[in-house]
N, C-alpha and C. Protein backbone atom coordinates (compact mmCIF):
# COMPACT_ATOMS: atom_id res chain seq x y z
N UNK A 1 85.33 91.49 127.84
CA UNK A 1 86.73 91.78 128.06
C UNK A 1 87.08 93.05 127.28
N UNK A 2 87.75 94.08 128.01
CA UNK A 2 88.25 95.42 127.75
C UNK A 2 89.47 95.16 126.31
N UNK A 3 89.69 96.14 125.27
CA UNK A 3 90.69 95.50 124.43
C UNK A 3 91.76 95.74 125.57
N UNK A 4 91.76 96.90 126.31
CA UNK A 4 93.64 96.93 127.57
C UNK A 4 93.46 95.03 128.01
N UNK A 5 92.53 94.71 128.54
CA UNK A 5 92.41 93.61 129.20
C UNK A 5 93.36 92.30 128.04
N UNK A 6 92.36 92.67 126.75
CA UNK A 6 92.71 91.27 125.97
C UNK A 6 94.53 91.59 125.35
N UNK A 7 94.98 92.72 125.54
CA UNK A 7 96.02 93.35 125.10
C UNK A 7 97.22 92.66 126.33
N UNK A 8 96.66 92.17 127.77
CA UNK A 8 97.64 92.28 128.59
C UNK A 8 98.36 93.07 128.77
N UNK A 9 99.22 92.72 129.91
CA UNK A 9 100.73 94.15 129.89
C UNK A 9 101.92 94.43 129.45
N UNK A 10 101.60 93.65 128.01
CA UNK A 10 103.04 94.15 126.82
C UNK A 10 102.39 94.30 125.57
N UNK A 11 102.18 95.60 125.54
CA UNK A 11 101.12 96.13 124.07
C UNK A 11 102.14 96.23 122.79
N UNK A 12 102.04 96.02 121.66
CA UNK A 12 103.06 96.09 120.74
C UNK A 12 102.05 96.67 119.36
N UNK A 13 102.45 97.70 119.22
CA UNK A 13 101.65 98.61 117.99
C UNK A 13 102.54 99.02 116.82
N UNK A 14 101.65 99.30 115.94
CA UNK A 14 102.55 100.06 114.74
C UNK A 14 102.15 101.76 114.02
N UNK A 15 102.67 102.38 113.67
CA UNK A 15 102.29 103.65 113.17
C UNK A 15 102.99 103.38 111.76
N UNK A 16 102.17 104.24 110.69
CA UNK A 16 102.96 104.59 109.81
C UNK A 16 103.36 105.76 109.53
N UNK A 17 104.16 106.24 108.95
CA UNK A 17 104.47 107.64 108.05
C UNK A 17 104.35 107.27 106.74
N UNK A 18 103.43 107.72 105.83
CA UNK A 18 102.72 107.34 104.34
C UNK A 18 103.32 109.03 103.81
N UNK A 19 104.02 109.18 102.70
CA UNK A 19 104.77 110.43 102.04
C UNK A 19 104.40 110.29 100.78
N UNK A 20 103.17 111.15 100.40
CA UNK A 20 102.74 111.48 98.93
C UNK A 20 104.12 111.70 98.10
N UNK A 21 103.89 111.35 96.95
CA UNK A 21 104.87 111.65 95.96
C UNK A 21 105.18 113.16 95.92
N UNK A 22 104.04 114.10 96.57
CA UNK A 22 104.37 115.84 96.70
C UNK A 22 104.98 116.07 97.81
N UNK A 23 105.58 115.14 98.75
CA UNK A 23 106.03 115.26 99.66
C UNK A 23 105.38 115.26 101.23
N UNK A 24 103.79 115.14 100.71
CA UNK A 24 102.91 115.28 102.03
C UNK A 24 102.82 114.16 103.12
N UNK A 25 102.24 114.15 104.15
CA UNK A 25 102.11 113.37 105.00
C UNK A 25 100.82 112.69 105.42
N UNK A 26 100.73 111.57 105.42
CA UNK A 26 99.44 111.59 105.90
C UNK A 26 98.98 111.67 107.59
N UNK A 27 98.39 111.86 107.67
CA UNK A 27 97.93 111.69 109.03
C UNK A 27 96.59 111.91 109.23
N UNK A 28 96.20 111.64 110.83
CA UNK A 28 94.62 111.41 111.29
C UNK A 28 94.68 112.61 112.60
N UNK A 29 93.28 112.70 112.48
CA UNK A 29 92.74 112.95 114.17
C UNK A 29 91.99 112.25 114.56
N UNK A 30 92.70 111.50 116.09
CA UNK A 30 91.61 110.71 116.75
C UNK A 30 90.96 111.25 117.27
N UNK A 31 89.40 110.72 117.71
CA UNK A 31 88.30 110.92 118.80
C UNK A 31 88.40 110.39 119.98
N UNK A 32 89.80 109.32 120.26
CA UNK A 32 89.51 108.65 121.86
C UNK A 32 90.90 109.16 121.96
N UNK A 33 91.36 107.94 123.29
CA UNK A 33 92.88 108.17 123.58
C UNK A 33 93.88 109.49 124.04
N UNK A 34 94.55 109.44 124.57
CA UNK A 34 95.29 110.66 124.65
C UNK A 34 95.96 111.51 123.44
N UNK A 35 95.76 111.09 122.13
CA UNK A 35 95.52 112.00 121.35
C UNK A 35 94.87 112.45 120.40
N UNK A 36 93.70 112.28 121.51
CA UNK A 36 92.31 112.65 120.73
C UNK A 36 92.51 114.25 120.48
N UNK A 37 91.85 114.37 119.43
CA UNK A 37 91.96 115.82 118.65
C UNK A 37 93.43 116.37 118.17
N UNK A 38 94.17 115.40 118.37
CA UNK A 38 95.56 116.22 117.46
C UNK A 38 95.94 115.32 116.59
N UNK A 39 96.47 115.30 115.51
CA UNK A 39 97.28 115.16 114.37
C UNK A 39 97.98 114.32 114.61
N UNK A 40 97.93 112.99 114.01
CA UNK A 40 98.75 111.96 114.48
C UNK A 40 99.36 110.72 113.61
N UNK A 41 100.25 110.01 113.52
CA UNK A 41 99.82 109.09 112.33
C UNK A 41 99.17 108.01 112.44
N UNK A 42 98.70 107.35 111.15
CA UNK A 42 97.65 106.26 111.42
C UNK A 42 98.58 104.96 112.37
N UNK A 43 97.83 104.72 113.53
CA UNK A 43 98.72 103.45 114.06
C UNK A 43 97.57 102.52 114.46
N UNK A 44 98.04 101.34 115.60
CA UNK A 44 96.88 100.28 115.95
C UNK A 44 98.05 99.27 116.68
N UNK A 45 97.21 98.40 116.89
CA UNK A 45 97.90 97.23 117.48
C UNK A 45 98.03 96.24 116.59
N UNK A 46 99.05 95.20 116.65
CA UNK A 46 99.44 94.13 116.16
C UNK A 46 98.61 92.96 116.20
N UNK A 47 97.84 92.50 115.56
CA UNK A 47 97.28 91.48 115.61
C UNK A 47 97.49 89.99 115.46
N UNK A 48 96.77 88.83 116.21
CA UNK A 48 97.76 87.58 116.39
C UNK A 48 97.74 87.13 114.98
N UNK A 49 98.64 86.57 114.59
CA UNK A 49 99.13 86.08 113.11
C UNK A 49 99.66 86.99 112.15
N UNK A 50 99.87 88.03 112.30
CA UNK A 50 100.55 89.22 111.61
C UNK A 50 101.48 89.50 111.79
N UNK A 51 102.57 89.87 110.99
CA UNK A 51 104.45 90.82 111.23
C UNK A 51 103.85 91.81 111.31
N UNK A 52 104.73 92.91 112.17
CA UNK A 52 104.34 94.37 112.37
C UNK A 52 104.25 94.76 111.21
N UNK A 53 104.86 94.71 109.70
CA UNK A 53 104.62 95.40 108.75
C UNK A 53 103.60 95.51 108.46
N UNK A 54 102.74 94.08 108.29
CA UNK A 54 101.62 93.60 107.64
C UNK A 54 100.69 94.89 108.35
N UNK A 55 100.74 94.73 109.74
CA UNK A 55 99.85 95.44 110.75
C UNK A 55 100.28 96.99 110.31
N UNK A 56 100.75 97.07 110.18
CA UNK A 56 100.73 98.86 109.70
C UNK A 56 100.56 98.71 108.34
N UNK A 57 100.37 98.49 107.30
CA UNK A 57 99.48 98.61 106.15
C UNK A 57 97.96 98.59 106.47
N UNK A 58 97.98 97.02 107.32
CA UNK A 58 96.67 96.87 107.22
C UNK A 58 95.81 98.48 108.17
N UNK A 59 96.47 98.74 109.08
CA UNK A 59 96.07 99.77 110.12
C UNK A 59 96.00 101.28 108.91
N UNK A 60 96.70 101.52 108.39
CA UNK A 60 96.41 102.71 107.83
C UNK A 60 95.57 102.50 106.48
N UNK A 61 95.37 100.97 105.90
CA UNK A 61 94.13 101.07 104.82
C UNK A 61 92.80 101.48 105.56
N UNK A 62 92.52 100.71 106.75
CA UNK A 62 91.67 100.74 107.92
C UNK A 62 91.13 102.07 108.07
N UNK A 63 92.00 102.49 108.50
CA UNK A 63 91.84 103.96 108.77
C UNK A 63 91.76 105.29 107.90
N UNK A 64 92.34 105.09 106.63
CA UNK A 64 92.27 106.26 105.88
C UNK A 64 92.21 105.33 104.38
N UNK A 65 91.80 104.22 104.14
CA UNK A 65 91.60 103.76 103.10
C UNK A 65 92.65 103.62 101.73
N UNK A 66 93.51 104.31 102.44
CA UNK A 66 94.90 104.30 101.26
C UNK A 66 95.80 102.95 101.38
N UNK A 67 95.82 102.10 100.37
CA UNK A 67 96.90 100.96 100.06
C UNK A 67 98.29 101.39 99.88
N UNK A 68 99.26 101.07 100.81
CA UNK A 68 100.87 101.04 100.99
C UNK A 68 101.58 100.03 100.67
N UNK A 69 102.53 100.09 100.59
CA UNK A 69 103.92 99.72 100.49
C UNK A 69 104.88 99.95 101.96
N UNK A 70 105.49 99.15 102.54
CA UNK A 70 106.24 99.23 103.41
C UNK A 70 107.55 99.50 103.09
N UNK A 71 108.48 100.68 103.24
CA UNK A 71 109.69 101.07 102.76
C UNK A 71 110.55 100.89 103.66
N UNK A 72 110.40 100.44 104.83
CA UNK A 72 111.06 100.41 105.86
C UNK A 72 110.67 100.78 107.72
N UNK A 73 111.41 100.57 108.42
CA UNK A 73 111.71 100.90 109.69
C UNK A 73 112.31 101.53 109.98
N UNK A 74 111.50 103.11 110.68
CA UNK A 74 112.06 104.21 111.37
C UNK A 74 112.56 104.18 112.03
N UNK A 75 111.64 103.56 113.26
CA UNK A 75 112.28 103.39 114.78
C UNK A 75 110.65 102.79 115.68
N UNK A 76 111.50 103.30 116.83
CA UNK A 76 110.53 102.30 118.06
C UNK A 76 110.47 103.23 118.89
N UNK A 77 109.08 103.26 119.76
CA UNK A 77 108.80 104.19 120.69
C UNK A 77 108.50 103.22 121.60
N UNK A 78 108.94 103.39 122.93
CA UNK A 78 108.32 102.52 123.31
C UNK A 78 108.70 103.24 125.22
N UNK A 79 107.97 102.85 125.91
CA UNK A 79 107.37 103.78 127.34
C UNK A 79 106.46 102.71 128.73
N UNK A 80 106.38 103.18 129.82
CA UNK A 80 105.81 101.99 130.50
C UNK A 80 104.70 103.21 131.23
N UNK A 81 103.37 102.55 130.59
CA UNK A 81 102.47 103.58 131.70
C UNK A 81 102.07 102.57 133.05
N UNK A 82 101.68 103.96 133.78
CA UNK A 82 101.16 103.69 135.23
C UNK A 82 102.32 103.02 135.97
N UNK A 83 103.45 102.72 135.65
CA UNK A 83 104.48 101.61 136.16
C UNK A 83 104.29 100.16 136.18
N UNK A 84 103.36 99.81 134.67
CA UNK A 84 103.09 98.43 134.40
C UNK A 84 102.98 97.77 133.24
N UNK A 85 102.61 98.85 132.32
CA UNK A 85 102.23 98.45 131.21
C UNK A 85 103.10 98.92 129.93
N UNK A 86 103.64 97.77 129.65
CA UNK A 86 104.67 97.99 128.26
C UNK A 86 104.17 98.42 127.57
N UNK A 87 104.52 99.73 126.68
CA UNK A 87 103.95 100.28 125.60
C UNK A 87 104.90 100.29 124.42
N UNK A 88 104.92 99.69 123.89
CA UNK A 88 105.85 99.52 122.31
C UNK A 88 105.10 99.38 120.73
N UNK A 89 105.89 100.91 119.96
CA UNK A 89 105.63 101.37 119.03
C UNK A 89 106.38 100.86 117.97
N UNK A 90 106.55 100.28 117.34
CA UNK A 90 107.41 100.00 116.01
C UNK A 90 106.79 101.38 114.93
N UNK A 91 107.45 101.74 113.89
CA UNK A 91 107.48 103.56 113.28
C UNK A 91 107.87 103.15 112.30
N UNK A 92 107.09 102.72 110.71
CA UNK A 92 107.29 102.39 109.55
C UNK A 92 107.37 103.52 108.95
N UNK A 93 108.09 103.47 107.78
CA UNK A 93 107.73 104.15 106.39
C UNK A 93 107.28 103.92 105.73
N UNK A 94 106.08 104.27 105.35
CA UNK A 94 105.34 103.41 103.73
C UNK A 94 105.64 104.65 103.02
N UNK A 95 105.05 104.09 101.39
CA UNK A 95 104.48 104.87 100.27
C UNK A 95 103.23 104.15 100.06
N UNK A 96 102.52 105.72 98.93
CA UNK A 96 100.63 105.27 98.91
C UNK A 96 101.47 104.19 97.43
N UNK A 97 100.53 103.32 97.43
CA UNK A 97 100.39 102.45 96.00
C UNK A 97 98.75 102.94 95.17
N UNK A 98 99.40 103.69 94.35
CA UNK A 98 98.46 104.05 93.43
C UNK A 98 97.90 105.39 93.73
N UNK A 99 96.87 105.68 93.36
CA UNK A 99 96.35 107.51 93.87
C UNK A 99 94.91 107.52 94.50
N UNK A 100 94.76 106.45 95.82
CA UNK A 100 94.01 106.63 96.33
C UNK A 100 93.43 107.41 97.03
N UNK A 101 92.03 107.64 97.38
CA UNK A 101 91.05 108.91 97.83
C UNK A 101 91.40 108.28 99.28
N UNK A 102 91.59 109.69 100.57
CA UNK A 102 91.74 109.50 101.74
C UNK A 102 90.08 109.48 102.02
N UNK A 103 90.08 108.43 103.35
CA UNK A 103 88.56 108.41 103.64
C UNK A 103 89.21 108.29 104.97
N UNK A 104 88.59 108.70 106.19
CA UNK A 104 88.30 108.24 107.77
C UNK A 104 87.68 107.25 108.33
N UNK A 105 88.13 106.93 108.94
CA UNK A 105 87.42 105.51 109.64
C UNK A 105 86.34 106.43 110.94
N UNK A 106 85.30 106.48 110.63
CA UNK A 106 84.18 107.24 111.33
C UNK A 106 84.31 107.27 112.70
N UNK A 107 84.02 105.99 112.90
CA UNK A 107 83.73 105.76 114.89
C UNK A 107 84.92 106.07 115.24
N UNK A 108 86.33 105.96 114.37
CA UNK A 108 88.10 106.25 115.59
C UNK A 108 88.20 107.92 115.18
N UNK A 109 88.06 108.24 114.42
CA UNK A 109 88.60 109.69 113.48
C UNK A 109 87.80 110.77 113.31
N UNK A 110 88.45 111.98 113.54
CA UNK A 110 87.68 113.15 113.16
C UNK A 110 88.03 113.18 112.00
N UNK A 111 89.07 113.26 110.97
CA UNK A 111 89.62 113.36 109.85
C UNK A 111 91.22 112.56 109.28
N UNK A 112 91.02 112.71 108.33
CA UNK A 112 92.50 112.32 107.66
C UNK A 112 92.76 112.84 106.51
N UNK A 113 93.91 113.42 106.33
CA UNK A 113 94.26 113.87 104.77
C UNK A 113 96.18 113.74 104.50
N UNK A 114 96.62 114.43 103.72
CA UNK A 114 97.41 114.49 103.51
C UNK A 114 97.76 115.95 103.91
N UNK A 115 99.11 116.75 104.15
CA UNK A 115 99.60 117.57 104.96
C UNK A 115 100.88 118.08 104.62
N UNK A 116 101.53 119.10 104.10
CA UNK A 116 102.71 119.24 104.11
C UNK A 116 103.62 119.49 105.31
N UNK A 117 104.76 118.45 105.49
CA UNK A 117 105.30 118.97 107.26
C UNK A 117 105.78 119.87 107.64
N UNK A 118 106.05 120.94 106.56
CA UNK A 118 106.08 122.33 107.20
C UNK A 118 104.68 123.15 107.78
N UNK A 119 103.90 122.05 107.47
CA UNK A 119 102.53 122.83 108.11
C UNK A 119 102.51 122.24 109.52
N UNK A 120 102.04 121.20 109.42
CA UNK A 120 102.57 120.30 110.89
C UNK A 120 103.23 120.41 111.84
N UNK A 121 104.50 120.97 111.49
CA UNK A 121 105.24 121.21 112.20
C UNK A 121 104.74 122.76 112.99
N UNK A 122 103.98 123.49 111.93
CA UNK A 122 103.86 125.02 113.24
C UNK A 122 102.44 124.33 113.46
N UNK A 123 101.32 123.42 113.42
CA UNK A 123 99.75 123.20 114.04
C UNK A 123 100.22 122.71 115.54
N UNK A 124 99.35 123.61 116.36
CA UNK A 124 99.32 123.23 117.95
C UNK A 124 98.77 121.92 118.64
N UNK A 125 98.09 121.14 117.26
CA UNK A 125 97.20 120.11 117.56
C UNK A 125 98.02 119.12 116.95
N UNK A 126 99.48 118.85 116.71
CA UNK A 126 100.04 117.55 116.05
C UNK A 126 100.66 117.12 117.22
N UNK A 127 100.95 115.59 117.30
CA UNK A 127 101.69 114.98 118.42
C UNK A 127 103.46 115.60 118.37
N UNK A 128 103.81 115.46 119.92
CA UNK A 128 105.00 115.29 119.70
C UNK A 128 105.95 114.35 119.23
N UNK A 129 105.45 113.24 118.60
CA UNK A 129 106.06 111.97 117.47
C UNK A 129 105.61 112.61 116.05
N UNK A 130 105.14 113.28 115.90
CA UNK A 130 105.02 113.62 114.95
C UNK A 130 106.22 114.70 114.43
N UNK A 131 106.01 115.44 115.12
CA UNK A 131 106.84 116.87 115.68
C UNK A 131 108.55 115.95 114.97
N UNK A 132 108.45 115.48 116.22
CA UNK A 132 110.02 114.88 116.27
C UNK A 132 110.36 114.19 114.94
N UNK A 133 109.86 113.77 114.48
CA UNK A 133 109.40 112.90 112.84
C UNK A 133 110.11 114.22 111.87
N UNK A 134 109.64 114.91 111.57
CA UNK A 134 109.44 116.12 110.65
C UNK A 134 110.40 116.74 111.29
N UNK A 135 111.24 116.93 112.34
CA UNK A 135 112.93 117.66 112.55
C UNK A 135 113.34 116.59 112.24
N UNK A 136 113.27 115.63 112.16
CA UNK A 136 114.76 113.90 112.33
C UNK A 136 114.14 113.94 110.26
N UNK A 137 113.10 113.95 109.71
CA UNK A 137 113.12 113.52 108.77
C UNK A 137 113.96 112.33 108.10
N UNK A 138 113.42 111.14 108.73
CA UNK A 138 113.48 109.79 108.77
C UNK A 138 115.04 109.90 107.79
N UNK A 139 116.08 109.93 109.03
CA UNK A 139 117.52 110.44 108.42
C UNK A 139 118.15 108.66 108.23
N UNK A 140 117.05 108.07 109.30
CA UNK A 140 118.00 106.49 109.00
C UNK A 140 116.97 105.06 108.67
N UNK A 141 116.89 104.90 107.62
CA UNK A 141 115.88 103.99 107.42
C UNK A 141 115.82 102.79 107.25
N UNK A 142 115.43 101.52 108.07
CA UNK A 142 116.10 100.01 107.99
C UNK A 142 114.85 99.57 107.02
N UNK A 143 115.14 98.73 105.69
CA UNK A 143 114.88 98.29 104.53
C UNK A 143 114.29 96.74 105.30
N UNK A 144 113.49 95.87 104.86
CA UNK A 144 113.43 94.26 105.36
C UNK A 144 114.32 93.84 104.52
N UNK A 145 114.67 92.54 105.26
CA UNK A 145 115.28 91.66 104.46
C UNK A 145 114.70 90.69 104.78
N UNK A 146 114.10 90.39 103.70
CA UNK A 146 113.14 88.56 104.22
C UNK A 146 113.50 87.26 103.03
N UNK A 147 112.46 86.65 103.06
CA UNK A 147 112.79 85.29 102.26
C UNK A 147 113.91 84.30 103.47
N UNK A 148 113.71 84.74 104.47
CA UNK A 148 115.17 83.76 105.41
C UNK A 148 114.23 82.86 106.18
N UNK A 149 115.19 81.67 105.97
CA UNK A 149 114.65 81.00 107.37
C UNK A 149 115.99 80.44 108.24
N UNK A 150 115.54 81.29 109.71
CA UNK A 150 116.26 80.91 110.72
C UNK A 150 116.84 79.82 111.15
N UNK A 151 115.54 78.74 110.83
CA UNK A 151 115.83 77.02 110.55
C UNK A 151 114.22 76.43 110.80
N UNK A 152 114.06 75.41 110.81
CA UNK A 152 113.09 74.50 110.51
C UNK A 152 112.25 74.92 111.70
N UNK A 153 113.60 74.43 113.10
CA UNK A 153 112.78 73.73 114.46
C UNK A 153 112.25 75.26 114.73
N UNK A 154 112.29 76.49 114.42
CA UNK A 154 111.18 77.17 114.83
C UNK A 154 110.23 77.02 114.82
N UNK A 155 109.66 76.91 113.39
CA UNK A 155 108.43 76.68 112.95
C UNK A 155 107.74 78.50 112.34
N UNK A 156 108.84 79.12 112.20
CA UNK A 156 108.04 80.28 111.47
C UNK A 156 107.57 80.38 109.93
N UNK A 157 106.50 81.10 110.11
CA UNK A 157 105.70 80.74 108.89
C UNK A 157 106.30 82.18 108.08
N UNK A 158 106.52 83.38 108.66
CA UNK A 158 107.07 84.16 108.18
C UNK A 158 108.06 85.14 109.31
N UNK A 159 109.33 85.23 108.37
CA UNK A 159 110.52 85.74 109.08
C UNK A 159 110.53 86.78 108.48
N UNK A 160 111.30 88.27 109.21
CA UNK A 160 111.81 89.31 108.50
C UNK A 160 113.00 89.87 109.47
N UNK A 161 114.14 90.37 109.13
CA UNK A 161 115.05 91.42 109.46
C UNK A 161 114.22 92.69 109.04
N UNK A 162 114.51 93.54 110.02
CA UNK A 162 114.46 95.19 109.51
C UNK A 162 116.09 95.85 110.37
N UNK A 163 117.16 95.52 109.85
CA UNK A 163 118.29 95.88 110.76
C UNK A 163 118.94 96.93 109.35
């Protein structure tokens, strides 16, 4: 089974934006996908038993080996390819925890480092979410609010607001 296959047709992913204390950015270049070879941030899919937060930490340790902090919720991208397939982005903010060494995840990545977004912003090879990221400079940022429970008869094991 194809991961599109095991993914079905409502994909739900996460990206982060990780902002060095110098102000830099992190980001990757992928080797597959439609944005293979440009500048992008670390993202992935949501995995079963995980909150999107969890999944974007875990996706950018994965990928560039740096441990985060989740600061919040940017926003949501979200698009329907071919005229079938839900594509939805949830767009975190982390910070690095501690002063970890960037490493690449080999088989997905040509590279990863950190970046100042005035550089980014003029490279011909960064996404246009990226792009758009670095003019909006995450002007509105939703914080979690957790520790809640909705009530019993759900049965959630973990709840969060990001409003």
């Amino acid at each position: 089974m194809s991961s599109r296959e095991k993914r079905g047709k409502v994909w739900l992913a996460v990206a982060g934006l990780v902002k060095s204390s110098g102000g830099q950015w992190l980001v990757v270049k992928k080797k597959y996908g439609g944005l293979k070879g440009q500048w992008s941030l670390p993202a992935g899919f949501v995995e079963e038993g995980e909150t999107a937060d969890e999944a974007v930490s875990r996706e950018v340790r994965e990928e560039t080996g740096i441990d985060c902090k989740v600061k919040g919720l940017l926003g949501l991208r979200t698009g329907v390819i071919n005229g079938e397939i839900s594509d939805n982005m949830l767009v975190f903010l982390l910070e690095p925890i501690g002063e970890g060494t960037v490493t690449h995840q080999e088989n997905e990545l040509y590279d990863a480092r950190f970046i100042a977004p005035e550089i980014l912003l003029l490279e011909k090879e960064a996404s246009i979410l990226l792009k758009y990221l670095i003019i909006e400079n995450d002007s509105i940022i939703r914080a979690a609010i957790d520790n809640l429970n909705p009530g019993d008869q759900f049965g959630y094991t973990t709840y969060k607001l990001f409003l």
